[in-house]
PDB file of N, CA and C in Angstrom:
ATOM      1  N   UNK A   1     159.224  45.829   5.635  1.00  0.00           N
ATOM      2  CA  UNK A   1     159.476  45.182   6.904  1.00  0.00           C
ATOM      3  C   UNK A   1     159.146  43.692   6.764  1.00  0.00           C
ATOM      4  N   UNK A   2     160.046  42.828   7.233  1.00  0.00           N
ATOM      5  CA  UNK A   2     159.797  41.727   7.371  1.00  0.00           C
ATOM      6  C   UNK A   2     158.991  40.823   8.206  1.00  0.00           C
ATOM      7  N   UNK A   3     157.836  39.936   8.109  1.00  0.00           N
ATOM      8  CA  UNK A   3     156.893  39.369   8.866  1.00  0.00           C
ATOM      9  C   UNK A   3     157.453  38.554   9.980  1.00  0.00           C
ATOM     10  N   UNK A   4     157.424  38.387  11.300  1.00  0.00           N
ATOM     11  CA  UNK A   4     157.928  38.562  12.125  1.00  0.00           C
ATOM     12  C   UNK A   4     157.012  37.312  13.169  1.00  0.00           C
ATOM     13  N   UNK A   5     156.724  36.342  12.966  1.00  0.00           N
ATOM     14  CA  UNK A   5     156.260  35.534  13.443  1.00  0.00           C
ATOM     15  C   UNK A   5     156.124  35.351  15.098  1.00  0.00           C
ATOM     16  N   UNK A   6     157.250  35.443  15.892  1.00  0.00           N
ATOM     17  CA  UNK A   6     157.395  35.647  16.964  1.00  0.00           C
ATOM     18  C   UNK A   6     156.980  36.701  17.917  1.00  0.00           C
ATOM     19  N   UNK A   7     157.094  37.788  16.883  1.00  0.00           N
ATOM     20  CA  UNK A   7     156.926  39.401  17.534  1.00  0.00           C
ATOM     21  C   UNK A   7     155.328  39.039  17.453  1.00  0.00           C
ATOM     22  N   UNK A   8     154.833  38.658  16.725  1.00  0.00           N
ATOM     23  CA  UNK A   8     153.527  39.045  16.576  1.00  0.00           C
ATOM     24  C   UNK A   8     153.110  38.135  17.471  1.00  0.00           C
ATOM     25  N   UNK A   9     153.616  37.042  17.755  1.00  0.00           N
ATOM     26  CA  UNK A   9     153.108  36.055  18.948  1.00  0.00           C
ATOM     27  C   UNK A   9     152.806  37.040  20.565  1.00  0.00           C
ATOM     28  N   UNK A  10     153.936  37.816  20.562  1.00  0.00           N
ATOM     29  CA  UNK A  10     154.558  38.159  21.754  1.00  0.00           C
ATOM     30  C   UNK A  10     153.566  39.450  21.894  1.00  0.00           C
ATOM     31  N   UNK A  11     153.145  40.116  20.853  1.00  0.00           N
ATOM     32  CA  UNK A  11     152.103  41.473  21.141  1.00  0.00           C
ATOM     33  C   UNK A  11     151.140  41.058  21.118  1.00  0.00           C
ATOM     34  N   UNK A  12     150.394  39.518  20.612  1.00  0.00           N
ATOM     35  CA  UNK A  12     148.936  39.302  20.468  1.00  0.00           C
ATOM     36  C   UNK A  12     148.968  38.857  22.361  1.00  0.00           C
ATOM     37  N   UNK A  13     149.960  38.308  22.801  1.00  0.00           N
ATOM     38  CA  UNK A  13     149.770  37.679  24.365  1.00  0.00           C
ATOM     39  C   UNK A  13     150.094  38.716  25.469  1.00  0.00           C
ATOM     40  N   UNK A  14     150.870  40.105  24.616  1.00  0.00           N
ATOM     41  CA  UNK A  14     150.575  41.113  25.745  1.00  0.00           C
ATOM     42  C   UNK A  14     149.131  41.724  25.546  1.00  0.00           C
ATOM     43  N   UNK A  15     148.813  41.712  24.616  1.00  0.00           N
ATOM     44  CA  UNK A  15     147.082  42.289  24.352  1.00  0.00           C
ATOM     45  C   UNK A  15     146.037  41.664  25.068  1.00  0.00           C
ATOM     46  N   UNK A  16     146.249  40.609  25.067  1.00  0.00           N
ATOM     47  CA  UNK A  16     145.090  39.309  25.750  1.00  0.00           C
ATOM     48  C   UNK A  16     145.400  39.728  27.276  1.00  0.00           C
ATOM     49  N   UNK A  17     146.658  40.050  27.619  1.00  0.00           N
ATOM     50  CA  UNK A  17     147.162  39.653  29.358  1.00  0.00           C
ATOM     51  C   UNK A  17     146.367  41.198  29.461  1.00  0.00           C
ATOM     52  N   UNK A  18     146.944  42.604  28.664  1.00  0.00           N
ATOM     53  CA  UNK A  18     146.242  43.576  29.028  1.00  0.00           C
ATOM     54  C   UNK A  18     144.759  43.696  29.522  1.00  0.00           C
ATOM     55  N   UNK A  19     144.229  42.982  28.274  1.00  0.00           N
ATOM     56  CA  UNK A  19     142.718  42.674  28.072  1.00  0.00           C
ATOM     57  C   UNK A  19     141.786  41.747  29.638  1.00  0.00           C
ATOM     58  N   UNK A  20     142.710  40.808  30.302  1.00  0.00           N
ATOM     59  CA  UNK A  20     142.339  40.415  31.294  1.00  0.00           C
ATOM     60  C   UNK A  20     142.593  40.944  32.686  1.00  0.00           C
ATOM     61  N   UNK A  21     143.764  41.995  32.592  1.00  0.00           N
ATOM     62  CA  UNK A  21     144.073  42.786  33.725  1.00  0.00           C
ATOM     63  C   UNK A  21     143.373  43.870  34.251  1.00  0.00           C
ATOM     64  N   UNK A  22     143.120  44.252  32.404  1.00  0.00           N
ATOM     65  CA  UNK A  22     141.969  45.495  33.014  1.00  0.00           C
ATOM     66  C   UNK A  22     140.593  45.289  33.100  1.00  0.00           C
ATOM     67  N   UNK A  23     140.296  43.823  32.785  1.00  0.00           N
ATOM     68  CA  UNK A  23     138.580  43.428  33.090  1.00  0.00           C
ATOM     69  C   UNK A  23     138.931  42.811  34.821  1.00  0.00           C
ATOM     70  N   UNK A  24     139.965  42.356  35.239  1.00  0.00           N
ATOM     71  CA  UNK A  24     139.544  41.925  36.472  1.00  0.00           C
ATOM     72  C   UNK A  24     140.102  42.662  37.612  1.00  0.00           C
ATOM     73  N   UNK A  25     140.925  44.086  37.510  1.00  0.00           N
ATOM     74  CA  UNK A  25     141.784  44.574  38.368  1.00  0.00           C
ATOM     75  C   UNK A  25     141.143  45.026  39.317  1.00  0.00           C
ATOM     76  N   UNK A  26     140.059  45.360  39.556  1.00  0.00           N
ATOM     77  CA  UNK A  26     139.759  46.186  40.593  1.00  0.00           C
ATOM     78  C   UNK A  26     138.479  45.491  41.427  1.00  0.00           C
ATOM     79  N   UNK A  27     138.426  43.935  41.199  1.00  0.00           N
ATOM     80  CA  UNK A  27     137.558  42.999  41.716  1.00  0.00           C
ATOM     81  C   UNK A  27     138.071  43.078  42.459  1.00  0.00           C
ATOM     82  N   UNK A  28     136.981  43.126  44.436  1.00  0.00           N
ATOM     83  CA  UNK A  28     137.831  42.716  45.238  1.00  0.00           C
ATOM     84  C   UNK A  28     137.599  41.527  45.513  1.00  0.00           C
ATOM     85  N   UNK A  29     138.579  40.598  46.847  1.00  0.00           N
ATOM     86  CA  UNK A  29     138.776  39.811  47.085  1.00  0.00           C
ATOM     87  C   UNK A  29     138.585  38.515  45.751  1.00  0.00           C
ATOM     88  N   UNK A  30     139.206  39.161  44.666  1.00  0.00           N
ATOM     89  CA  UNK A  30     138.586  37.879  43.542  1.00  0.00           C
ATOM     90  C   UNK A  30     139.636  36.786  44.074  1.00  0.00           C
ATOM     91  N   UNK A  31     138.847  35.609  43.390  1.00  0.00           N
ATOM     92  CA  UNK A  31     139.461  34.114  43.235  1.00  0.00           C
ATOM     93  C   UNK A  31     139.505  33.726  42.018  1.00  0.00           C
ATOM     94  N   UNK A  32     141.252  33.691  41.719  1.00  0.00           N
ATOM     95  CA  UNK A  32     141.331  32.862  40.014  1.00  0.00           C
ATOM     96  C   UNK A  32     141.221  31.527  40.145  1.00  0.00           C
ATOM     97  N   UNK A  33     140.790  31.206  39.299  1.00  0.00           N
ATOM     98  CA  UNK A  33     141.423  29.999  38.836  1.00  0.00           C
ATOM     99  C   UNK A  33     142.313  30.229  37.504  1.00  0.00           C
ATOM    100  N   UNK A  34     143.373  29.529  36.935  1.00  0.00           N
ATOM    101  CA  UNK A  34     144.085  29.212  36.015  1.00  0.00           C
ATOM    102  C   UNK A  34     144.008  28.033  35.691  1.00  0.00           C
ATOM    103  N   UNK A  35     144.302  27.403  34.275  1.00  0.00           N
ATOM    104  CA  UNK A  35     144.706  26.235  33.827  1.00  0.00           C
ATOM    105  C   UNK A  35     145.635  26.715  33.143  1.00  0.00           C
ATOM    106  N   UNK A  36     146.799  26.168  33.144  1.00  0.00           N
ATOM    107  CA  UNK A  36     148.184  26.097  32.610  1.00  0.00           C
ATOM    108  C   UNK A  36     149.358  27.379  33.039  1.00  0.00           C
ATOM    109  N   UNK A  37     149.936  27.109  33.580  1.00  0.00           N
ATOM    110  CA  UNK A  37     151.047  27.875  34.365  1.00  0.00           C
ATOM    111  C   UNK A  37     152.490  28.408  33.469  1.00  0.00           C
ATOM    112  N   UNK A  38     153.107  27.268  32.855  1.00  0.00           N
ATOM    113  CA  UNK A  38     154.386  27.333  31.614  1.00  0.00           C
ATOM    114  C   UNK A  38     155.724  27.873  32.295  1.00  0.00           C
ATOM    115  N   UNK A  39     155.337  29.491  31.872  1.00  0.00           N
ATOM    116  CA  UNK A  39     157.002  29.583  32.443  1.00  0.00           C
ATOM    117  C   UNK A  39     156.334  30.906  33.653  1.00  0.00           C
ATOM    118  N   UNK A  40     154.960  30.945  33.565  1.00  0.00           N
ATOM    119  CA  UNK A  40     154.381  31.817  34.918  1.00  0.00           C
ATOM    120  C   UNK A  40     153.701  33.389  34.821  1.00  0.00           C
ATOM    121  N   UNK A  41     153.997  33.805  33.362  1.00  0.00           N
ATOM    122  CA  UNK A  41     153.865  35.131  33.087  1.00  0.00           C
ATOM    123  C   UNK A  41     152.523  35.546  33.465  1.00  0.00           C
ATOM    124  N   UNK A  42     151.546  34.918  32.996  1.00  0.00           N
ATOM    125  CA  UNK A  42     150.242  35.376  33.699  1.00  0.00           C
ATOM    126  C   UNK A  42     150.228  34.911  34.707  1.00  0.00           C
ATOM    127  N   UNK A  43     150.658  34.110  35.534  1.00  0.00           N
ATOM    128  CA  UNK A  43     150.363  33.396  36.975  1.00  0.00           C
ATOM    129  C   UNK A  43     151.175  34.528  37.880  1.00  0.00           C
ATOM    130  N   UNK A  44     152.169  35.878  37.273  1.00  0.00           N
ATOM    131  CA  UNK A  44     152.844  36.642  37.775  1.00  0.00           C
ATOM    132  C   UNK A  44     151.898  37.306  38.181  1.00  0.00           C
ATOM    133  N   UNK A  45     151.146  38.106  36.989  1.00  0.00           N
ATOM    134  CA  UNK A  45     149.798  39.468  36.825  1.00  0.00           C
ATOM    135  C   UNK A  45     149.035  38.615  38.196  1.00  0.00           C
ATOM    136  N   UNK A  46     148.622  37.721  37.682  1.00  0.00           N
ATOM    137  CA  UNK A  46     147.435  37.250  38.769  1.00  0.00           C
ATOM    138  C   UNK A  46     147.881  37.491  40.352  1.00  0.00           C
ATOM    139  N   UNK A  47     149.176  36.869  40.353  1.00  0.00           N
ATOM    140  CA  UNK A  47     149.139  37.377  41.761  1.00  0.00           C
ATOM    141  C   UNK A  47     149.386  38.267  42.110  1.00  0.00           C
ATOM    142  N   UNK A  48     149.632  39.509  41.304  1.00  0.00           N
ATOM    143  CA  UNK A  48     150.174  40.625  41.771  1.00  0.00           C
ATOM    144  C   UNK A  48     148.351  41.183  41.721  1.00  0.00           C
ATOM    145  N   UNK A  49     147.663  40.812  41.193  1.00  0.00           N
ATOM    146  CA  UNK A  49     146.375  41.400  41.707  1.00  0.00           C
ATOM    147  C   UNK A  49     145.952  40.735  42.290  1.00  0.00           C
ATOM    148  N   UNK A  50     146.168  39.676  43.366  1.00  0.00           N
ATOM    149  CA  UNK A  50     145.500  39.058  44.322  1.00  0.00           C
ATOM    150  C   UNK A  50     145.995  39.717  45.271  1.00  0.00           C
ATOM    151  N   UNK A  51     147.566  39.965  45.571  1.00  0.00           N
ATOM    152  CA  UNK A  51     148.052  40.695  46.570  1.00  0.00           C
ATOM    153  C   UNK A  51     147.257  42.141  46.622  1.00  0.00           C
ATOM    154  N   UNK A  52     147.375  42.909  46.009  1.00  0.00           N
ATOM    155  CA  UNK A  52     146.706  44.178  46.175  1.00  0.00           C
ATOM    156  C   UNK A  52     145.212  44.370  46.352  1.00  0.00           C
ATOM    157  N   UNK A  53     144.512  43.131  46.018  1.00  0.00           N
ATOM    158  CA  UNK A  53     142.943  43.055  45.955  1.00  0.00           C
ATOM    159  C   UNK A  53     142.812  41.729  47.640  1.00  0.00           C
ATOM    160  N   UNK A  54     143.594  41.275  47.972  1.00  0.00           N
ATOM    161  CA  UNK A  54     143.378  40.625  49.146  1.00  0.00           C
ATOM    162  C   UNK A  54     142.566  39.016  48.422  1.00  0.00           C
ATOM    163  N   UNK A  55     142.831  38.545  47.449  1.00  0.00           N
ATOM    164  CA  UNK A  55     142.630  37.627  46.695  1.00  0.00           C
ATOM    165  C   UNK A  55     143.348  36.168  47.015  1.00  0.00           C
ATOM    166  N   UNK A  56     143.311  35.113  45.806  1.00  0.00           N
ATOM    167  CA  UNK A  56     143.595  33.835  45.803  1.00  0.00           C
ATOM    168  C   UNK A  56     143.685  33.735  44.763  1.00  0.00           C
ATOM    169  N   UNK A  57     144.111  32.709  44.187  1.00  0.00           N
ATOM    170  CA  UNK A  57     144.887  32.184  42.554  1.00  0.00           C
ATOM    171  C   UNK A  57     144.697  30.571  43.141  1.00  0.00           C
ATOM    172  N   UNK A  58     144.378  29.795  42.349  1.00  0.00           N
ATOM    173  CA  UNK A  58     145.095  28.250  42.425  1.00  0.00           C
ATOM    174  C   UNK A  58     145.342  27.973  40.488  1.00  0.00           C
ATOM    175  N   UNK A  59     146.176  27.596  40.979  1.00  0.00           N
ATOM    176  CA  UNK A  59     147.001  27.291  38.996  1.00  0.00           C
ATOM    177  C   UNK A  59     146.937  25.539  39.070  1.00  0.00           C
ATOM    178  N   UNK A  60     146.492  25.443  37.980  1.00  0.00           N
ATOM    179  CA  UNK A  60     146.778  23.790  37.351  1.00  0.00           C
ATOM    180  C   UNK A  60     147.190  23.584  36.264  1.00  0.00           C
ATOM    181  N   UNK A  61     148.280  22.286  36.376  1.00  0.00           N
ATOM    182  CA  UNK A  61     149.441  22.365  35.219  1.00  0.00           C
ATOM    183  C   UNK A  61     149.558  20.411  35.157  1.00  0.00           C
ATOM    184  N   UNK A  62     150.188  20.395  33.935  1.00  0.00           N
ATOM    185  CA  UNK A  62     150.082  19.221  33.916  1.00  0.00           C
ATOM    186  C   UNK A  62     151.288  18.994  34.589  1.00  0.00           C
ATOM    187  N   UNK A  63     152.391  19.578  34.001  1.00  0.00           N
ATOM    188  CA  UNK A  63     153.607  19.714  34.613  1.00  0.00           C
ATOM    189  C   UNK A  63     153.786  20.373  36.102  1.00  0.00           C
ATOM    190  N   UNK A  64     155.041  20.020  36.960  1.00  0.00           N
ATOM    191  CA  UNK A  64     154.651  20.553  37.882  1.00  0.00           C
ATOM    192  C   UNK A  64     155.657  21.907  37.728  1.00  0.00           C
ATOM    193  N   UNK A  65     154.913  22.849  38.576  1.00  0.00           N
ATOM    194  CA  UNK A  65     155.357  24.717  38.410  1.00  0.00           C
ATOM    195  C   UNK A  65     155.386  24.693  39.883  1.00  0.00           C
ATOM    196  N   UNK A  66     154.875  24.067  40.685  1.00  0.00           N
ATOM    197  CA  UNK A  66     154.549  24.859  41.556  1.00  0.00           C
ATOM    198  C   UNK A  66     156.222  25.413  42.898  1.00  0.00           C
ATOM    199  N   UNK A  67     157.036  25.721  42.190  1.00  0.00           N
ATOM    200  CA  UNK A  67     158.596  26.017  42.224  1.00  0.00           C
ATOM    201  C   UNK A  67     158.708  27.201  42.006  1.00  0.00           C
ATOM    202  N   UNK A  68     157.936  27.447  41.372  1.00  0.00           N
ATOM    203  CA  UNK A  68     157.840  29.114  40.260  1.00  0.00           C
ATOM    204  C   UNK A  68     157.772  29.993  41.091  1.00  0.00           C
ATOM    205  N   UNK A  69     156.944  29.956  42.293  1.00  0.00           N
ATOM    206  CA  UNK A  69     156.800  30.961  43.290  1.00  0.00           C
ATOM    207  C   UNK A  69     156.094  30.629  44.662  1.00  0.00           C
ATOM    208  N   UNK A  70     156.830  31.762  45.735  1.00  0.00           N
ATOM    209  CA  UNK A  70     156.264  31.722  47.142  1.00  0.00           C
ATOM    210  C   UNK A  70     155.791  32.480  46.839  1.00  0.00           C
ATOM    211  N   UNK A  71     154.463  31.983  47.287  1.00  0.00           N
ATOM    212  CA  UNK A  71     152.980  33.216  47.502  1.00  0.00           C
ATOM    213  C   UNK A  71     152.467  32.493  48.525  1.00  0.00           C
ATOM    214  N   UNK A  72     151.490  33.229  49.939  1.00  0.00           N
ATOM    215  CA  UNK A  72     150.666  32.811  50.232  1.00  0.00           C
ATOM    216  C   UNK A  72     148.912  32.684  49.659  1.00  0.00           C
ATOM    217  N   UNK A  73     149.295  33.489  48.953  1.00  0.00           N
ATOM    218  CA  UNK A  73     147.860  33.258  48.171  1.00  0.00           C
ATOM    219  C   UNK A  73     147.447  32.594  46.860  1.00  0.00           C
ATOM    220  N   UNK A  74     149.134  32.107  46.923  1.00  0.00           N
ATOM    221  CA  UNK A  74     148.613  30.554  45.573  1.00  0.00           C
ATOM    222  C   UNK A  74     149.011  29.835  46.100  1.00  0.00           C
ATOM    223  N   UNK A  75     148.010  28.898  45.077  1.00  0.00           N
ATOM    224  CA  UNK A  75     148.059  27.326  45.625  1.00  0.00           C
ATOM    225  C   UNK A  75     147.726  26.446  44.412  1.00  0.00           C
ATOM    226  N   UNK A  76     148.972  25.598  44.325  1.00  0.00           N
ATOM    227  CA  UNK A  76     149.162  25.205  42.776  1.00  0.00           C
ATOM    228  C   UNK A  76     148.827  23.372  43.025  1.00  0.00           C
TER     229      UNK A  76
END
């Protein structure tokens, strides 16, 4: 099999996202913070456990994201 540079990018950053979903999922009312937003993939997870946990997110980017999504419970 051939070494796969990308793939392996793409399973080490679903491992990490796993790794933070299941240490913070069942916090209630948590408050994230984020630094760096990109194209949103974790800023997705996060709010989908702010919604269900009655939570908040604020994301900071150098660039601006904050286009990426209507949420009331982020604030970019």
């Amino acid at each position: 099999m051939k070494f796969n540079q990308s793939e392996l990018k793409k399973t080490l950053k679903i491992e990490k996202l796993l790794f933070i979903y299941n240490t913070i999922k069942d916090i209630k009312k948590i408050n994230i913070l984020e630094f760096g937003v990109r194209s949103g993939v974790s800023t997705n997870m996060f709010l989908n456990i702010c919604e269900k946990k009655s939570g908040s997110l604020l994301s900071i980017d150098t660039d601006d994201c904050g286009n990426l999504f209507k949420n009331k419970r982020w604030k970019f």
